[in-house]
Protein backbone atom coordinates (compact mmCIF):
# COMPACT_ATOMS: atom_id res chain seq x y z
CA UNK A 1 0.00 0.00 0.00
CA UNK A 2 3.23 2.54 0.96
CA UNK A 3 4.53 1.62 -2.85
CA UNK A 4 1.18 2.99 -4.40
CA UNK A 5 1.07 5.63 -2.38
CA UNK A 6 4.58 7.00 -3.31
CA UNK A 7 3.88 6.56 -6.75
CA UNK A 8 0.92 8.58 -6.50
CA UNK A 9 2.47 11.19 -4.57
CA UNK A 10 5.58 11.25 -7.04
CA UNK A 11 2.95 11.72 -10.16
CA UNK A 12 1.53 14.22 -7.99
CA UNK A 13 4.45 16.33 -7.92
CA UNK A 14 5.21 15.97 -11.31
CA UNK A 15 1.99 17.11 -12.69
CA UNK A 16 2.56 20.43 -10.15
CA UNK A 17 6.05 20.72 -11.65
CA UNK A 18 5.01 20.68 -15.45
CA UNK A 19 2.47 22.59 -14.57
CA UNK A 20 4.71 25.22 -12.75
CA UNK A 21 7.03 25.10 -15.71
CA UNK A 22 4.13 25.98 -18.57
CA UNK A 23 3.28 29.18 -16.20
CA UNK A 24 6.86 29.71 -16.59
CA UNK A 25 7.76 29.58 -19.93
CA UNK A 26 4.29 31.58 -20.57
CA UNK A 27 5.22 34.32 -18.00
CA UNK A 28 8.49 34.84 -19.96
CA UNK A 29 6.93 34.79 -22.93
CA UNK A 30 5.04 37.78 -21.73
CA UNK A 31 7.66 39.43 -20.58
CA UNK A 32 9.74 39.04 -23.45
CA UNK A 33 6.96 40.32 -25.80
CA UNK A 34 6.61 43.53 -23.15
CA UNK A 35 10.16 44.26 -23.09
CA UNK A 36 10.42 44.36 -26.94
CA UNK A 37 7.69 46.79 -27.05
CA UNK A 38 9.35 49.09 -24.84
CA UNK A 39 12.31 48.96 -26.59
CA UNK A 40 10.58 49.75 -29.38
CA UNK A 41 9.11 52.74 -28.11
CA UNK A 42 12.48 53.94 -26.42
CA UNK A 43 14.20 53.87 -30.27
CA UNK A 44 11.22 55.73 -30.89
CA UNK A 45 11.48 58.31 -28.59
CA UNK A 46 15.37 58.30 -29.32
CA UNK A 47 14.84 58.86 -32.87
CA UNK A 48 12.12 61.68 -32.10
CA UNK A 49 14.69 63.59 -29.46
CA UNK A 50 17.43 62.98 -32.07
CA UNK A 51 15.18 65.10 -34.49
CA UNK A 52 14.74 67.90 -32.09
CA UNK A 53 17.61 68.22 -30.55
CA UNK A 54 20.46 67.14 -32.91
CA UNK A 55 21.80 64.50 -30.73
CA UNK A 56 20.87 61.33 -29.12
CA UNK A 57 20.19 60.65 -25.48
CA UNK A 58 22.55 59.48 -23.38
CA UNK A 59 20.97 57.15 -21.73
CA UNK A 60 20.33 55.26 -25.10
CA UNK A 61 23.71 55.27 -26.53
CA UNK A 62 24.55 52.23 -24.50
CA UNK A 63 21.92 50.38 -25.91
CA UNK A 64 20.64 51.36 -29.31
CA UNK A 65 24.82 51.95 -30.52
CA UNK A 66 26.20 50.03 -33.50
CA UNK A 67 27.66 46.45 -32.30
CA UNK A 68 25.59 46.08 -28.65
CA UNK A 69 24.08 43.10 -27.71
CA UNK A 70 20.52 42.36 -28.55
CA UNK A 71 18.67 38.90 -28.03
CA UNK A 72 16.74 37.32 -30.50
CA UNK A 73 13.42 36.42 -30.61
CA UNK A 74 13.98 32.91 -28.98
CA UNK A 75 16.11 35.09 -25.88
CA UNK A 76 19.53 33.72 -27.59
CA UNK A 77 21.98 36.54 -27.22
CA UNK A 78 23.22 38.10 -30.47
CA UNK A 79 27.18 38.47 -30.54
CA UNK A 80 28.01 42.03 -30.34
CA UNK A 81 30.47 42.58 -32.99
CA UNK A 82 32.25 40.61 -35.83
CA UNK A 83 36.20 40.12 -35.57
CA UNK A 84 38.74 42.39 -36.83
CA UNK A 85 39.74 41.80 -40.59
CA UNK A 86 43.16 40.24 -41.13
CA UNK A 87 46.02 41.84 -42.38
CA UNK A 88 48.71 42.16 -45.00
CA UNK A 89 49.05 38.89 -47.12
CA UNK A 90 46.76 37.41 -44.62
CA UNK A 91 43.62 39.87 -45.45
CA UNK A 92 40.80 37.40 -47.56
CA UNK A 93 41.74 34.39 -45.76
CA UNK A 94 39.56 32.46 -43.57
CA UNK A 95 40.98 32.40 -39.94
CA UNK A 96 41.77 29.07 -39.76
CA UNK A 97 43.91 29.31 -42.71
CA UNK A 98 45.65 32.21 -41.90
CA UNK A 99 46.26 30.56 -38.26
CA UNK A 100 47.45 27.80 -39.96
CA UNK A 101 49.87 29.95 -42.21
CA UNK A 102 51.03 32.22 -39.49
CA UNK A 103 52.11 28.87 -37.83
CA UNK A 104 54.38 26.84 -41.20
CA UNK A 105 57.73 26.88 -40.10
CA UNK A 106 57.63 27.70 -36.68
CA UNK A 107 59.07 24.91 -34.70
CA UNK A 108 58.49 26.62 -30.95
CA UNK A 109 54.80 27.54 -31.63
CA UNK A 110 52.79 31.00 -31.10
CA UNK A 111 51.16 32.13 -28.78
CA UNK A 112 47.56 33.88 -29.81
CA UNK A 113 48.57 37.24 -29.09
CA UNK A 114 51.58 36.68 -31.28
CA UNK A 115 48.79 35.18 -33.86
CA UNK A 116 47.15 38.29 -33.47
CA UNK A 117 49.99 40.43 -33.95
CA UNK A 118 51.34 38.56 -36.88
CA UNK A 119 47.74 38.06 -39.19
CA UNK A 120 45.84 40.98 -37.70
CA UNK A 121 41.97 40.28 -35.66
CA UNK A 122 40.96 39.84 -31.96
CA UNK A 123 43.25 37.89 -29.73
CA UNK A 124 40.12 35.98 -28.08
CA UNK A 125 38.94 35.10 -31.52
CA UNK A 126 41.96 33.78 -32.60
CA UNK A 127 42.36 31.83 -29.15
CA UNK A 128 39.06 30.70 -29.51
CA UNK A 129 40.07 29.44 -33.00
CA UNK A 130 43.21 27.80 -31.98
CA UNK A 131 41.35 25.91 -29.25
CA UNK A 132 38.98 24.13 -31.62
CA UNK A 133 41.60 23.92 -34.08
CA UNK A 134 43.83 21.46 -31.48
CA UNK A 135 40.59 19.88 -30.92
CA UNK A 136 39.92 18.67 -34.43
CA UNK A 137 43.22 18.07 -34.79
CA UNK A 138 44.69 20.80 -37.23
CA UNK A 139 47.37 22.04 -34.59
CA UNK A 140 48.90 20.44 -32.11
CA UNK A 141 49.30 21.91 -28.62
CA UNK A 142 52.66 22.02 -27.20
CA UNK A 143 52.59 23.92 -24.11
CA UNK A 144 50.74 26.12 -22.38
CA UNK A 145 48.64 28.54 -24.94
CA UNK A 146 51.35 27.67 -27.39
CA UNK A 147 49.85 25.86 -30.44
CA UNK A 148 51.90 24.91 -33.85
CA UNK A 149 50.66 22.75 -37.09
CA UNK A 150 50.12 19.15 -36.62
């Protein structure tokens, strides 16, 4: 009799759970679709206080400026900006391959801030890059942030 009794209890809580979970997800939903409407009417208002006054408010440049963050409609966050172009006989190529070139022919391995020095772009993009380059296997790791080809 205990058995059934657990199991009913344990259904029981699940059911509350799931339920607890919809009001959730529908309560965020709401909130979502309220906090895109404001935004809206803050570029709005923006815009129309641009017009008057000749330059934007203050208050907005953090959020309405080229580059900031902005979630999409599922809540995923948008990145904020694209990586710097390469450089020199490296501009054109994809990052990988000029990682890849930077790296020919040098026996002690770089560093990513030497990467980034050498080919141009962010340092934490190319570490980024360098990291799941060692993990498929293009570059081989040989010490401590220092990465040459495989």
């Amino acid at each position: 009799m205990a058995k059934k009794k657990d199991l009913s209890t344990l259904e029981a809580y699940r059911e509350k759970t799931r339920e607890a979970q919809d009001l959730a997800t529908a309560a965020a939903k709401e909130i979502r679709e309220a906090a895109k409407e404001c935004l809206d009417e803050l570029k709005r208002l923006s815009f129309e206080y641009q017009k008057l006054t000749g330059k934007s408010l203050p208050e907005t440049q953090m959020i309405f400026r080229p580059g900031a963050p902005t979630v999409s409609s599922n809540g995923e966050a948008k990145p904020r900006r694209k990586r710097g172009k390469l450089d020199g006989a490296y501009e054109g190529m994809t990052l990988p391959n000029a990682i890849t070139e930077a790296l020919r022919g040098k026996k002690k391995g770089m560093k990513a801030a030497e990467i980034a020095d050498e080919i141009g772009g962010q340092r934490a993009s190319i570490a980024v890059a360098l990291s799941n380059m060692a993990k498929d296997g293009a570059l081989e790791r040989v010490g401590r942030g220092l990465y040459t080809v495989a």
